[in-house]
Protein backbone atom coordinates (compact mmCIF):
# COMPACT_ATOMS: atom_id res chain seq x y z
CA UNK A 1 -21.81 -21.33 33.35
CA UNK A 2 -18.81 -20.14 35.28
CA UNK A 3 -19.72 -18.27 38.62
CA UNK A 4 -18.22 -15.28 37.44
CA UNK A 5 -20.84 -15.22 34.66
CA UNK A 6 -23.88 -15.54 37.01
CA UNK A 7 -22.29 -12.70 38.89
CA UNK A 8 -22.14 -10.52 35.89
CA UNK A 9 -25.36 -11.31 35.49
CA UNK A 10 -26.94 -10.27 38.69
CA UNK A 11 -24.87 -6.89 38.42
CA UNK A 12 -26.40 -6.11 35.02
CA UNK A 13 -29.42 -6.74 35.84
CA UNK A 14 -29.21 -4.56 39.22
CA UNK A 15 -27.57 -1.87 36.75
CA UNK A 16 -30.44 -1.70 34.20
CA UNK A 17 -33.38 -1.38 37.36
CA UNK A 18 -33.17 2.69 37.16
CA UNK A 19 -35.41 2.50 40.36
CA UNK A 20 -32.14 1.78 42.14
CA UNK A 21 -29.93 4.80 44.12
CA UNK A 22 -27.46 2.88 45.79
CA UNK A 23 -26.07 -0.36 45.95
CA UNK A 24 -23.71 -2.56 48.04
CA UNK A 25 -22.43 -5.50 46.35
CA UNK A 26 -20.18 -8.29 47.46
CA UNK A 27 -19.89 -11.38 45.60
CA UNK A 28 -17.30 -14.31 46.96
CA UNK A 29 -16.06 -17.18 44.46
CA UNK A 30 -15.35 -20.60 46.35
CA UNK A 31 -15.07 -22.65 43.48
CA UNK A 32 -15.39 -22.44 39.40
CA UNK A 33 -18.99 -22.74 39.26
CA UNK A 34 -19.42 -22.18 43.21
CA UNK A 35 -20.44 -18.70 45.13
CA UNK A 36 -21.81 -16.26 47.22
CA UNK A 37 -23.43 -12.84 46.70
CA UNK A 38 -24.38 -10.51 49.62
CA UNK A 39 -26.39 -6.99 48.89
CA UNK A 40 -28.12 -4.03 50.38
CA UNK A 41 -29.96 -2.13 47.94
CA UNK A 42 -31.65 1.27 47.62
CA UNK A 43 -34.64 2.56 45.57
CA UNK A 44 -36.12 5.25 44.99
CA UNK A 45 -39.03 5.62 47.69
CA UNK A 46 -37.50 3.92 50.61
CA UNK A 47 -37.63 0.93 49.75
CA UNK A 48 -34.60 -1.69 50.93
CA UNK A 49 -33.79 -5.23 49.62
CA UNK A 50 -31.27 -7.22 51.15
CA UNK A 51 -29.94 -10.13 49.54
CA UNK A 52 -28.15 -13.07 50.47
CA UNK A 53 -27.61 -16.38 47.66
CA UNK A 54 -25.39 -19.39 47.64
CA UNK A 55 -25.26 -20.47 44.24
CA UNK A 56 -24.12 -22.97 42.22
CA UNK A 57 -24.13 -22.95 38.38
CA UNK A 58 -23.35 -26.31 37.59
CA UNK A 59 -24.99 -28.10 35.36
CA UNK A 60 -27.66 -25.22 35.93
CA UNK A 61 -28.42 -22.09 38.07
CA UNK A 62 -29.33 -23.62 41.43
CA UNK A 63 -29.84 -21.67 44.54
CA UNK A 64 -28.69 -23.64 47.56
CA UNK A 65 -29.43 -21.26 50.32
CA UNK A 66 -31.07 -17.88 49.67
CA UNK A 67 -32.68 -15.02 51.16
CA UNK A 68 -34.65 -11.75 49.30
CA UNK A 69 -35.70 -9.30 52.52
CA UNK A 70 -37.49 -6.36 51.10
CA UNK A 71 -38.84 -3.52 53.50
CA UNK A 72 -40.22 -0.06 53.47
CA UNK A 73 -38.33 3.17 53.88
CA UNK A 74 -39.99 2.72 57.57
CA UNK A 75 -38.61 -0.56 57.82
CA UNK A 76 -41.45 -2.19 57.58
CA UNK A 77 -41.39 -5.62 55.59
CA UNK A 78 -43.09 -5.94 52.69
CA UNK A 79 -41.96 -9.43 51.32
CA UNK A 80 -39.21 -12.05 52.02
CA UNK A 81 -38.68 -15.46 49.86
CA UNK A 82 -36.18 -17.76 51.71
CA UNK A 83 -35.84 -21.45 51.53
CA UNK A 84 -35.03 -21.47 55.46
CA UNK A 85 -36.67 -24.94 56.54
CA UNK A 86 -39.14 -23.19 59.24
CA UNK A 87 -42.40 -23.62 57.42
CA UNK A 88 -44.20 -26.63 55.54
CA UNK A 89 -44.93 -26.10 52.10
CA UNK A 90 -46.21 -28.36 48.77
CA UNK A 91 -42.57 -27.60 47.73
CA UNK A 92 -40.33 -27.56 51.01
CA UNK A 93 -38.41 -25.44 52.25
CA UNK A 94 -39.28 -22.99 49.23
CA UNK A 95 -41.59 -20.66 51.11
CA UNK A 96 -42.47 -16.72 50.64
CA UNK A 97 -43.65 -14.38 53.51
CA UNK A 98 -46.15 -11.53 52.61
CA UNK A 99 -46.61 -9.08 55.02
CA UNK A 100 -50.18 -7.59 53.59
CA UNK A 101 -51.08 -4.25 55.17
CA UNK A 102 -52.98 -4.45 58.45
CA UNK A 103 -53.51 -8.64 57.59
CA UNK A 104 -50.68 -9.85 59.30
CA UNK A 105 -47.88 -12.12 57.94
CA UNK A 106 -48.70 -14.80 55.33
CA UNK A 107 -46.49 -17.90 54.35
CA UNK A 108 -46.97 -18.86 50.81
CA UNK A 109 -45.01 -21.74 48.50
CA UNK A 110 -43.07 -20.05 46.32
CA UNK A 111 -40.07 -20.98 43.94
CA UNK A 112 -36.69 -19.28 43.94
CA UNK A 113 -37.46 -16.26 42.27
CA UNK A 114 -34.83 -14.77 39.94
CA UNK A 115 -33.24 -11.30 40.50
CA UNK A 116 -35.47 -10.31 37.55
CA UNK A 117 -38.70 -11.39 39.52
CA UNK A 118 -37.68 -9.95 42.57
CA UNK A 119 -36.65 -6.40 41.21
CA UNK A 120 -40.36 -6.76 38.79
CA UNK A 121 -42.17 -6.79 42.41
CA UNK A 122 -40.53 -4.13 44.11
CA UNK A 123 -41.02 -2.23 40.91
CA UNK A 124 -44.72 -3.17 41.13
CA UNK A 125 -44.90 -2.54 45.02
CA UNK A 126 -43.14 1.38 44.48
CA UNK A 127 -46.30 1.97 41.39
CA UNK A 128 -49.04 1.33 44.25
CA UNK A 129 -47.26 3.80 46.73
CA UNK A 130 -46.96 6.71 44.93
């Protein structure tokens, strides 16, 4: 897969979430199946992801350095996956923080979650809000 596909990909998957209001986008090709995308994103509620993935599709999808930052309309956080080497895990440096309400911050493994998987949970996270 060409980076420009996986690019196309996160867009149209971004598009068809109609839970998003707003959406910054920038996306930065360094080599045929080599990038970068940066993102802020709005949804409905408050609720603010910011994205950051270095990506390389070649022979598949891997994720080389990401970050998925999601917080409340107060600015609260409410989840972050990262692969930041700061915590020991069964799968280092794969790691997700949950930020449970009035429990403090808990460090979980967790795998590189997909766009998909990421915009299913804030989805999931708006539901219990309301």
């Amino acid at each position: 897969m060409l980076i420009e596909e996986y690019f196309l990909h996160v867009e149209q998957t971004l598009a068809s979430c109609p839970q998003i209001e707003q959406m910054t986008l920038t996306k930065e090709k360094r080599a045929p199946h080599i990038g970068f995308v940066k993102g802020e994103i709005a949804f409905s509620g408050g609720i603010r992801l910011f994205l950051m993935e270095f990506v390389r599709t070649e022979p598949r999808v891997v994720k080389t350095k990401y970050r998925y930052h999601c917080q409340d309309a107060n600015g609260n956080p409410l989840f972050r996956y990262d692969n930041a080497p700061h915590h020991e895990t069964d799968i280092f440096p794969h790691h997700k923080h949950a930020f449970p309400p009035s429990a403090g911050e808990r460090i979980t493994a967790a795998h590189p979650p997909s766009i998909e998987d990421i915009l299913n949970e804030i989805v999931q996270l708006a539901a219990k809000e309301r």
